[in-house]
C-alpha atoms as a PDB file:
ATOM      1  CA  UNK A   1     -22.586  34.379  25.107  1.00  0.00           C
ATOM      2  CA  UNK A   2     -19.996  33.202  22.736  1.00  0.00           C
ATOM      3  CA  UNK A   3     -16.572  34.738  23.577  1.00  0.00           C
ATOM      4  CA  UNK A   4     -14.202  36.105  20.709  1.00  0.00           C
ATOM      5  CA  UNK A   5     -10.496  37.059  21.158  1.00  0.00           C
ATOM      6  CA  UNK A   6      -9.573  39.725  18.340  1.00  0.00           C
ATOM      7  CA  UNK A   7      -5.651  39.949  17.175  1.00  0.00           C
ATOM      8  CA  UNK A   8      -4.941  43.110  15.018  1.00  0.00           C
ATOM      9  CA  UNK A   9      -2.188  45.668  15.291  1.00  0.00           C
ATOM     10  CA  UNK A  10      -4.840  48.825  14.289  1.00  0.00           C
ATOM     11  CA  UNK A  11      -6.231  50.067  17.188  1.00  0.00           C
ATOM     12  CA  UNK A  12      -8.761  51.817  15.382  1.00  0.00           C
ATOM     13  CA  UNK A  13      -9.537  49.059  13.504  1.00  0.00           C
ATOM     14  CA  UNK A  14     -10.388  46.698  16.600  1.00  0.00           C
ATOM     15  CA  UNK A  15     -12.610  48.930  18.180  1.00  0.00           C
ATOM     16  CA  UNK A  16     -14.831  49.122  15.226  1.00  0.00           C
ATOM     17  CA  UNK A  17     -14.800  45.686  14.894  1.00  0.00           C
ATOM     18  CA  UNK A  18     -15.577  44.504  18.568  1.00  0.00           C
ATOM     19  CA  UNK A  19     -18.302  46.935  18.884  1.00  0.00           C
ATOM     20  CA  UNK A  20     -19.734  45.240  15.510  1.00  0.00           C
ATOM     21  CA  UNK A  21     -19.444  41.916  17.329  1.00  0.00           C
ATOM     22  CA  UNK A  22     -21.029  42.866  20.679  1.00  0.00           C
ATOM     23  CA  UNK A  23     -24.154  44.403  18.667  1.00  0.00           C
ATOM     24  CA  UNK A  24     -24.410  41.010  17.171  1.00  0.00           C
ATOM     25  CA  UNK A  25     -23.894  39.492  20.790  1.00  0.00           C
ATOM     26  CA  UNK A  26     -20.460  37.942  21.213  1.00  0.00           C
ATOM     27  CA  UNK A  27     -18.146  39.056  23.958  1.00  0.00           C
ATOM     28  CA  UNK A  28     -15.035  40.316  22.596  1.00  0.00           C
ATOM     29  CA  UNK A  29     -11.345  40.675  23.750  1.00  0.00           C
ATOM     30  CA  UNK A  30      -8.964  42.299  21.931  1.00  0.00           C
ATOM     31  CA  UNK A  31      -5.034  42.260  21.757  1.00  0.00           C
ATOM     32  CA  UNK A  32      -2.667  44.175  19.253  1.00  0.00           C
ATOM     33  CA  UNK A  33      -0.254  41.343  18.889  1.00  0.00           C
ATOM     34  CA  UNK A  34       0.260  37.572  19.545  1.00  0.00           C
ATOM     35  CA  UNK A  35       2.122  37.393  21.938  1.00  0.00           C
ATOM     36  CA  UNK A  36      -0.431  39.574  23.779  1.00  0.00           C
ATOM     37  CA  UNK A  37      -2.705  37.117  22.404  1.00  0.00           C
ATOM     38  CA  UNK A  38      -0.815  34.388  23.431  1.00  0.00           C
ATOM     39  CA  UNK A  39      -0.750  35.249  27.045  1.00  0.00           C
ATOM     40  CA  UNK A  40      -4.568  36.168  27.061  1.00  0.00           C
ATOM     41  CA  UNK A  41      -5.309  32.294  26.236  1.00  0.00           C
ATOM     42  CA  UNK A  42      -3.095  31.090  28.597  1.00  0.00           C
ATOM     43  CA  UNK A  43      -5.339  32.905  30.959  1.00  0.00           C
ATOM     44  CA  UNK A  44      -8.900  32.528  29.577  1.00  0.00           C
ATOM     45  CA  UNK A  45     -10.605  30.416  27.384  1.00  0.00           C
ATOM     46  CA  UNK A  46     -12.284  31.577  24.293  1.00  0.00           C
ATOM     47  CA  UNK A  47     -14.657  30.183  21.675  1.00  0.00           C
ATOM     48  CA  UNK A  48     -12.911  31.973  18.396  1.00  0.00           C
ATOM     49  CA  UNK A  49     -10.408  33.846  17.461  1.00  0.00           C
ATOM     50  CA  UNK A  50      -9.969  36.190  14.552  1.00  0.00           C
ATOM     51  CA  UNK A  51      -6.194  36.830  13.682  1.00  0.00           C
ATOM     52  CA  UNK A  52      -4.433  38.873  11.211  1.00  0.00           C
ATOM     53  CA  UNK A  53      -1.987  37.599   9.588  1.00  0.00           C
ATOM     54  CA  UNK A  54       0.518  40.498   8.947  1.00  0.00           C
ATOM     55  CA  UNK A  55       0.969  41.427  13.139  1.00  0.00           C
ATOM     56  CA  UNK A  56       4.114  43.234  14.297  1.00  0.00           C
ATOM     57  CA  UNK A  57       6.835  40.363  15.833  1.00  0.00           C
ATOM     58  CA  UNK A  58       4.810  37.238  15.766  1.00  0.00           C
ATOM     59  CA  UNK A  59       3.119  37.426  12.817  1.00  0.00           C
ATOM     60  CA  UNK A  60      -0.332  35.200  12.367  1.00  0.00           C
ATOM     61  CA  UNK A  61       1.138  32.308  10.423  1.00  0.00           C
ATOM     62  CA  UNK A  62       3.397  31.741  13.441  1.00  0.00           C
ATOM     63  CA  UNK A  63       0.860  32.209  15.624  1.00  0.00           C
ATOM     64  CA  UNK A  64      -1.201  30.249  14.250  1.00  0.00           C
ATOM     65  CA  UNK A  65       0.713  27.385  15.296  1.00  0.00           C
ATOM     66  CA  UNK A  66       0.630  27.938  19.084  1.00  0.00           C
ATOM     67  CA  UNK A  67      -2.961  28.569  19.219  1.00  0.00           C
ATOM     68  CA  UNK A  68      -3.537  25.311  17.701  1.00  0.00           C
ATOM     69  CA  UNK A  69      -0.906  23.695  19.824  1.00  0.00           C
ATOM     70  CA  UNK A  70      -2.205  25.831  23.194  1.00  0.00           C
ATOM     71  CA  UNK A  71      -6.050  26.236  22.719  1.00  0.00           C
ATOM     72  CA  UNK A  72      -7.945  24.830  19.999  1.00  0.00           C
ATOM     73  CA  UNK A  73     -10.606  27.090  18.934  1.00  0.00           C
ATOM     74  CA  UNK A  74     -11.317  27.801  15.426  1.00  0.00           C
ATOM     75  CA  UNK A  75      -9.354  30.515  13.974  1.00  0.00           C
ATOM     76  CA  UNK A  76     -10.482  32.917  11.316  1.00  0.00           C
ATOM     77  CA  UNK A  77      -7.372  34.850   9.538  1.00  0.00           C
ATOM     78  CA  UNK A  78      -8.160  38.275   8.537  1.00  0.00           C
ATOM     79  CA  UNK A  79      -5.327  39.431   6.030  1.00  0.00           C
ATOM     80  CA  UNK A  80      -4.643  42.578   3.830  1.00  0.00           C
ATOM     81  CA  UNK A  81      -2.591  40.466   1.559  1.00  0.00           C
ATOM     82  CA  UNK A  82      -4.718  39.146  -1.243  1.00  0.00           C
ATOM     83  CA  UNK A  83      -1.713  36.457  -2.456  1.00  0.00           C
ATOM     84  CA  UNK A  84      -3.736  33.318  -2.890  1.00  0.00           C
ATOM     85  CA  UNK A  85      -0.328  32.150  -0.967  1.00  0.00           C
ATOM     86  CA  UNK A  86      -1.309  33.452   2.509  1.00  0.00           C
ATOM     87  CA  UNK A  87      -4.812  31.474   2.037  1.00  0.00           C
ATOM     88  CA  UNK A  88      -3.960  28.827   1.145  1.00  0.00           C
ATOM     89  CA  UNK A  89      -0.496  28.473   3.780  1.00  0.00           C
ATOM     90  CA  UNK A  90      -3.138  29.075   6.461  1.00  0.00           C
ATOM     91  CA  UNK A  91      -5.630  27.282   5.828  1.00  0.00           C
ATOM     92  CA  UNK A  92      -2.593  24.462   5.310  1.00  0.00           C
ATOM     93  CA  UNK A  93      -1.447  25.457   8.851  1.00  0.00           C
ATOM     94  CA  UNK A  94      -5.083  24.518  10.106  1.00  0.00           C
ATOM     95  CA  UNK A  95      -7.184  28.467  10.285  1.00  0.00           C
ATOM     96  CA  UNK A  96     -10.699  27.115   9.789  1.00  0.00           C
ATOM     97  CA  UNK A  97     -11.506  30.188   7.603  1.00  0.00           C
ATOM     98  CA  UNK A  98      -9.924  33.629   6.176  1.00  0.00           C
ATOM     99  CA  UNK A  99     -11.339  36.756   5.087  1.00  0.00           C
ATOM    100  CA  UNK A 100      -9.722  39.308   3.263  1.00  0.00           C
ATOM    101  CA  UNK A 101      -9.909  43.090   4.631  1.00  0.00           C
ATOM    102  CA  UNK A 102     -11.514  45.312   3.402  1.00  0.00           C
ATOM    103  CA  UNK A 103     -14.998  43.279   4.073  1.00  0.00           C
ATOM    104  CA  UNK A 104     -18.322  44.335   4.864  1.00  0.00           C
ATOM    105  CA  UNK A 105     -19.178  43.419   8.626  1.00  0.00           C
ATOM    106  CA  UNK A 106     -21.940  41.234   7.442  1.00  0.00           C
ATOM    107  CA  UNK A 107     -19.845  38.605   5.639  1.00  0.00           C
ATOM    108  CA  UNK A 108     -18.020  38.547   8.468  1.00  0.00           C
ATOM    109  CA  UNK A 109     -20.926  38.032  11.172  1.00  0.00           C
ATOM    110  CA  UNK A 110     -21.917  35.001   8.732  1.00  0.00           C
ATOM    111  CA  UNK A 111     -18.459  33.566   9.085  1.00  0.00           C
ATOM    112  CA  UNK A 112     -17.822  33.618  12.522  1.00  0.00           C
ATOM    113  CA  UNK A 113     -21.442  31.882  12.769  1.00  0.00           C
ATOM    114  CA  UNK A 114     -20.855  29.553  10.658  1.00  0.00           C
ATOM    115  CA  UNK A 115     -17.299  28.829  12.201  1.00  0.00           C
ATOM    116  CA  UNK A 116     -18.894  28.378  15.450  1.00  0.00           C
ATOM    117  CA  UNK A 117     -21.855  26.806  14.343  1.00  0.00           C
ATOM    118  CA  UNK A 118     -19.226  23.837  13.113  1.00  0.00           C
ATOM    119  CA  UNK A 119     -16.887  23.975  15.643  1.00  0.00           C
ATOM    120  CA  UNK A 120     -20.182  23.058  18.033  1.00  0.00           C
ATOM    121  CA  UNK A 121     -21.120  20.065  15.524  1.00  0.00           C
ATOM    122  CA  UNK A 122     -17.584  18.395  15.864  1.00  0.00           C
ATOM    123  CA  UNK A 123     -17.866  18.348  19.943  1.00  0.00           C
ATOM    124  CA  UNK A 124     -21.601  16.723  19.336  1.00  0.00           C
ATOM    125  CA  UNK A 125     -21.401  13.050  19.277  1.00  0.00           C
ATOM    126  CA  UNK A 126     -21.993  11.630  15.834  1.00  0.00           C
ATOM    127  CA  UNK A 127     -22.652   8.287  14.186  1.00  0.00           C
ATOM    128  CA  UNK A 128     -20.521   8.100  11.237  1.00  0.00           C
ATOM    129  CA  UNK A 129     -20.507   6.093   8.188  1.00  0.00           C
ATOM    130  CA  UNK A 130     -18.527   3.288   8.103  1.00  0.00           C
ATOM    131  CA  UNK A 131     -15.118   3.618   5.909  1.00  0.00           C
ATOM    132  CA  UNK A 132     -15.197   3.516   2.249  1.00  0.00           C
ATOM    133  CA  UNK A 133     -13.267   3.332  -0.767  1.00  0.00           C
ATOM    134  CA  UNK A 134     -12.878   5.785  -4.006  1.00  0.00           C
ATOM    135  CA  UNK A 135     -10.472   3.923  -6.231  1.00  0.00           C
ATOM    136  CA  UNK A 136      -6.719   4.284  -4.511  1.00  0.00           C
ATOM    137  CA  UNK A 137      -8.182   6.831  -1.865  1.00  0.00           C
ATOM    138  CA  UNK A 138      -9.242   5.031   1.495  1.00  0.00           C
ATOM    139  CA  UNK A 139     -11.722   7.318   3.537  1.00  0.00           C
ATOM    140  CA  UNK A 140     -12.680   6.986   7.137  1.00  0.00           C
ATOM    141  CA  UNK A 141     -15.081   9.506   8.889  1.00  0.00           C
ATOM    142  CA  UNK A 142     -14.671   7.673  12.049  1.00  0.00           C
ATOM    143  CA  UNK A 143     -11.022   7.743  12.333  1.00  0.00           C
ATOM    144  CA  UNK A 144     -11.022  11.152  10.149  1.00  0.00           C
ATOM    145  CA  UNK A 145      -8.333   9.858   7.962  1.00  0.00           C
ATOM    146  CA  UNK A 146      -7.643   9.553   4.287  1.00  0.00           C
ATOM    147  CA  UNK A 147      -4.962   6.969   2.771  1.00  0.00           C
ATOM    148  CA  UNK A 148      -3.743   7.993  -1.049  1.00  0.00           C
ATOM    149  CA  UNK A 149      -2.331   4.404  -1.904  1.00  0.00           C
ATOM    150  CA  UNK A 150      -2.132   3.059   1.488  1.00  0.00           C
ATOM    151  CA  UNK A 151      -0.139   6.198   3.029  1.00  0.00           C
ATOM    152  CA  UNK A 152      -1.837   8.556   5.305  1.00  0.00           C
ATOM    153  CA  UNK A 153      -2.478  11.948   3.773  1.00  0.00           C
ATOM    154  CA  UNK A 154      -2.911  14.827   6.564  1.00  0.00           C
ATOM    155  CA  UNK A 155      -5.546  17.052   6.029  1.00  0.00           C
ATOM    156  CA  UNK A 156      -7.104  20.081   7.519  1.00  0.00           C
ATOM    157  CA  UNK A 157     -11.045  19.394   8.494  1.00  0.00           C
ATOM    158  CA  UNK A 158     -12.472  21.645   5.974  1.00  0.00           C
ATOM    159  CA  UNK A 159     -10.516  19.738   3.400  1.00  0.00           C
ATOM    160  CA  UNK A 160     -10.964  15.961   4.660  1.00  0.00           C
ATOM    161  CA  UNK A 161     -14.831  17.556   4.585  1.00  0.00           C
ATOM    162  CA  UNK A 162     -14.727  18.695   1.098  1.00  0.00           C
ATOM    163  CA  UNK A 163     -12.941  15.223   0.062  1.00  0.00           C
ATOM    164  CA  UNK A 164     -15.346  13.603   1.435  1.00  0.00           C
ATOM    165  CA  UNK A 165     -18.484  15.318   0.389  1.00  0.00           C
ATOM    166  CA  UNK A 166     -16.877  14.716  -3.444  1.00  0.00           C
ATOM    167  CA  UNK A 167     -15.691  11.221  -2.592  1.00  0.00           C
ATOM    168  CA  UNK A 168     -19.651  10.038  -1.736  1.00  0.00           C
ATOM    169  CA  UNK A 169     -20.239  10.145  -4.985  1.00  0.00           C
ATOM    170  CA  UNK A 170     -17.821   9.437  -8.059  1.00  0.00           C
ATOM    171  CA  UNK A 171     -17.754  11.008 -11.041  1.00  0.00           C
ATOM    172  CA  UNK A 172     -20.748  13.563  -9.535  1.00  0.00           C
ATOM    173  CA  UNK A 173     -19.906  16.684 -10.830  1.00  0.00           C
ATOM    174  CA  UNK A 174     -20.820  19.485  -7.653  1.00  0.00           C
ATOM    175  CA  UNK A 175     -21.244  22.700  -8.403  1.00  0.00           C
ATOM    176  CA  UNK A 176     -19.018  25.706  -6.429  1.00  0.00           C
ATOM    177  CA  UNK A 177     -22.685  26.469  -4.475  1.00  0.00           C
ATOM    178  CA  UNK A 178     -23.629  22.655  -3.994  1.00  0.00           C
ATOM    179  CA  UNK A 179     -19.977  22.461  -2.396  1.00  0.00           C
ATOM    180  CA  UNK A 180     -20.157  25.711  -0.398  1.00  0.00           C
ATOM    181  CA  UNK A 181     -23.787  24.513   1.001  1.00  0.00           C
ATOM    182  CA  UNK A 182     -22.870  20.941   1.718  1.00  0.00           C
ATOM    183  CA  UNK A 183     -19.467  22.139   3.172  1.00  0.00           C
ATOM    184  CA  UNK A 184     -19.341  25.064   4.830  1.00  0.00           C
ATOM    185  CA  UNK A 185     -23.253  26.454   4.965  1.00  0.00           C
ATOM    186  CA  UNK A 186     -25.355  28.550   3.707  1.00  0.00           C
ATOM    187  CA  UNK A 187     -23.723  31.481   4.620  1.00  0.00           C
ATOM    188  CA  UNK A 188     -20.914  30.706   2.201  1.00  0.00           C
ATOM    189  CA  UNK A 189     -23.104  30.444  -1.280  1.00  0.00           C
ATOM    190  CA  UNK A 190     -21.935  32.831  -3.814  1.00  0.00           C
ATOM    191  CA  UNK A 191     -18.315  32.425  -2.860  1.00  0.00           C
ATOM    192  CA  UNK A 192     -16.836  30.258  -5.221  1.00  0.00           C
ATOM    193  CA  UNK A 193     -13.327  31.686  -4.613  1.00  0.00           C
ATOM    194  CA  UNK A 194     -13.785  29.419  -0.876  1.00  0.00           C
ATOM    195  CA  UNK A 195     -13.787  26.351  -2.970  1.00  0.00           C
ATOM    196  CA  UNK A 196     -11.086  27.337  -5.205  1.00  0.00           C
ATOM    197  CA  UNK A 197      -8.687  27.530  -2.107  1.00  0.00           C
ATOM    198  CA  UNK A 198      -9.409  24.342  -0.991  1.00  0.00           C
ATOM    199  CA  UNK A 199      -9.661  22.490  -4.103  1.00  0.00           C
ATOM    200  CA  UNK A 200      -6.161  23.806  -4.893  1.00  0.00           C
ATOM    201  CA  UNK A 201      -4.970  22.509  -1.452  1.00  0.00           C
ATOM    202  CA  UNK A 202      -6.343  19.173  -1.830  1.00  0.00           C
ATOM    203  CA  UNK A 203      -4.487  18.885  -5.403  1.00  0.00           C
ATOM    204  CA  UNK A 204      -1.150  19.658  -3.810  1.00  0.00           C
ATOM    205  CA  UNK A 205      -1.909  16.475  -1.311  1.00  0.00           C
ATOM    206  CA  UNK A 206      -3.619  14.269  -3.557  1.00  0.00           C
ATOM    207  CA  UNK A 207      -1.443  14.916  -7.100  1.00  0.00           C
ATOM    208  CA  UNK A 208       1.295  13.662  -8.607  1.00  0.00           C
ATOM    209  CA  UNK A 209       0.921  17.037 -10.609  1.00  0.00           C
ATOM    210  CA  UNK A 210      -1.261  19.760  -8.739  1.00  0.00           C
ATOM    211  CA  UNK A 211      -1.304  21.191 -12.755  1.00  0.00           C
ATOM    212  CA  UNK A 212      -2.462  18.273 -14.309  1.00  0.00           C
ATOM    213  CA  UNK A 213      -4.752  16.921 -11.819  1.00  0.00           C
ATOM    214  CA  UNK A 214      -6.222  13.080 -12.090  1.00  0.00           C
ATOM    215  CA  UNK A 215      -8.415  12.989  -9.417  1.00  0.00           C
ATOM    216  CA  UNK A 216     -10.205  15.850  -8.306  1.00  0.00           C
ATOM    217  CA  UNK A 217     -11.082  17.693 -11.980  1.00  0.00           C
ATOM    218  CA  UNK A 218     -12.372  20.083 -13.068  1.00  0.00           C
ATOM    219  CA  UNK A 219     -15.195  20.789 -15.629  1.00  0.00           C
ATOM    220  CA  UNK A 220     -15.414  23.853 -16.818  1.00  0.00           C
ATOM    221  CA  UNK A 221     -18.522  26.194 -16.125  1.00  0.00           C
ATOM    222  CA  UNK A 222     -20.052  23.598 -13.546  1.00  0.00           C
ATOM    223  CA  UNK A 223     -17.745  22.461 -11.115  1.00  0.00           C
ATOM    224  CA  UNK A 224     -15.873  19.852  -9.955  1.00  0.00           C
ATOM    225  CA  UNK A 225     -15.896  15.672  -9.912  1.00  0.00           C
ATOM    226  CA  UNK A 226     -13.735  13.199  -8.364  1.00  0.00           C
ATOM    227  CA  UNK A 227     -12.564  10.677 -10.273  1.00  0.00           C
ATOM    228  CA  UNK A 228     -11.353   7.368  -8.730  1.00  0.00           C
ATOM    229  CA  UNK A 229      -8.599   5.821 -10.237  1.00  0.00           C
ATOM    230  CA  UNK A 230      -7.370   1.921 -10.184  1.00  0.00           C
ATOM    231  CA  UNK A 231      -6.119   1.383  -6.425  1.00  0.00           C
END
């Protein structure tokens, strides 16, 4: 049985949602902040946890840091705010996922599969490809790094993922659902606003101007491409 650790302030709110999770099989522990949080994981391990971001003291951003410092299981943001901002700062921060309340308890059941499901793959031993080139980006899935012009470029494992995925094949234009299968899973198709996140992110790392991007593109009403340029 998969354990979950739940961080939200509403009482209510975390009862619902635990007994949700332990009809779907999960054992769930709660905490209405995280520092409580914080000391729980000191304590016990746990396979997940699913954070909001706007908590009382601490709030999840912050948080966010510690558990990745302190634990390292995937983290799942649940947030009220629906600024693009908070996505896209924790997702920077390294939350493996967000979802944005109010959702239907079904989305959420696929995420937190889906989390785990990948969070399982990366402990499996793999045989990766060897290290490749895409114009002036250097990419390898051994190592799991990415150099923009020689420099090493930092990047969250969702987005080295989706880098990747688009790097494989030049000039490819992937649809929001190829990228979401390929990606994340299954669970994800029919979510384009996922990709957007991430796609956004990766600009801001791999740009000279996020605005007027060279590199990862866009074309409109299909999807995306990566283009290499000269190295």
């Amino acid at each position: 049985m998969r354990k979950i650790l739940l961080i939200d302030d509403d009482a209510l709110f975390r009862r619902s949602l635990s007994f949700h999770l332990e009809q779907a099989g999960y054992q769930v522990d709660t905490a209405g902040s995280a520092e409580d949080g914080l000391k729980f994981t000191a304590e016990e391990s746990v396979d997940l946890i699913l954070l909001d971001i706007g908590l009382p003291g601490m709030d999840g951003l912050e948080a966010l840091r510690h558990f990745n410092d302190q634990v390292g299981a995937p983290v799942i943001f649940l947030t009220a705010r629906r600024r693009e901002l908070d996505e896209i700062l924790g997702l920077e921060l390294g939350a493996d996922d967000y979802i944005t309340k109010p959702f239907d308890t079904s989305i959420l059941l696929a995420r937190v599969k889906a989390v785990l499901r990948r969070s399982q793959k990366k402990q499996e031993p793999v045989s990766a490809p060897e290290a490749f080139s895409a114009g002036d980006i250097d990419i390898d899935p051994r190592a799991h790094t990415v150099k923009l012009k020689g420099g090493l470029i930092e990047l969250t494992p969702i987005e080295f993922k989706l880098l990747n995925t688009l790097a494989q094949q030049p000039s490819h234009v992937f649809s929001a659902d190829d990228l979401l299968r390929k990606v994340w899973g299954m669970e994800y198709v029919g979510q384009p606003q996922v990709v957007y996140v991430h796609i956004r992110a990766l600009r801001t790392k791999l740009e000279e101007n996020p605005n007027r991007p060279q590199r990862i593109m866009t074309v409109r009403g299909v999807g995306y491409k990566l283009v290499a340029q000269e190295a």
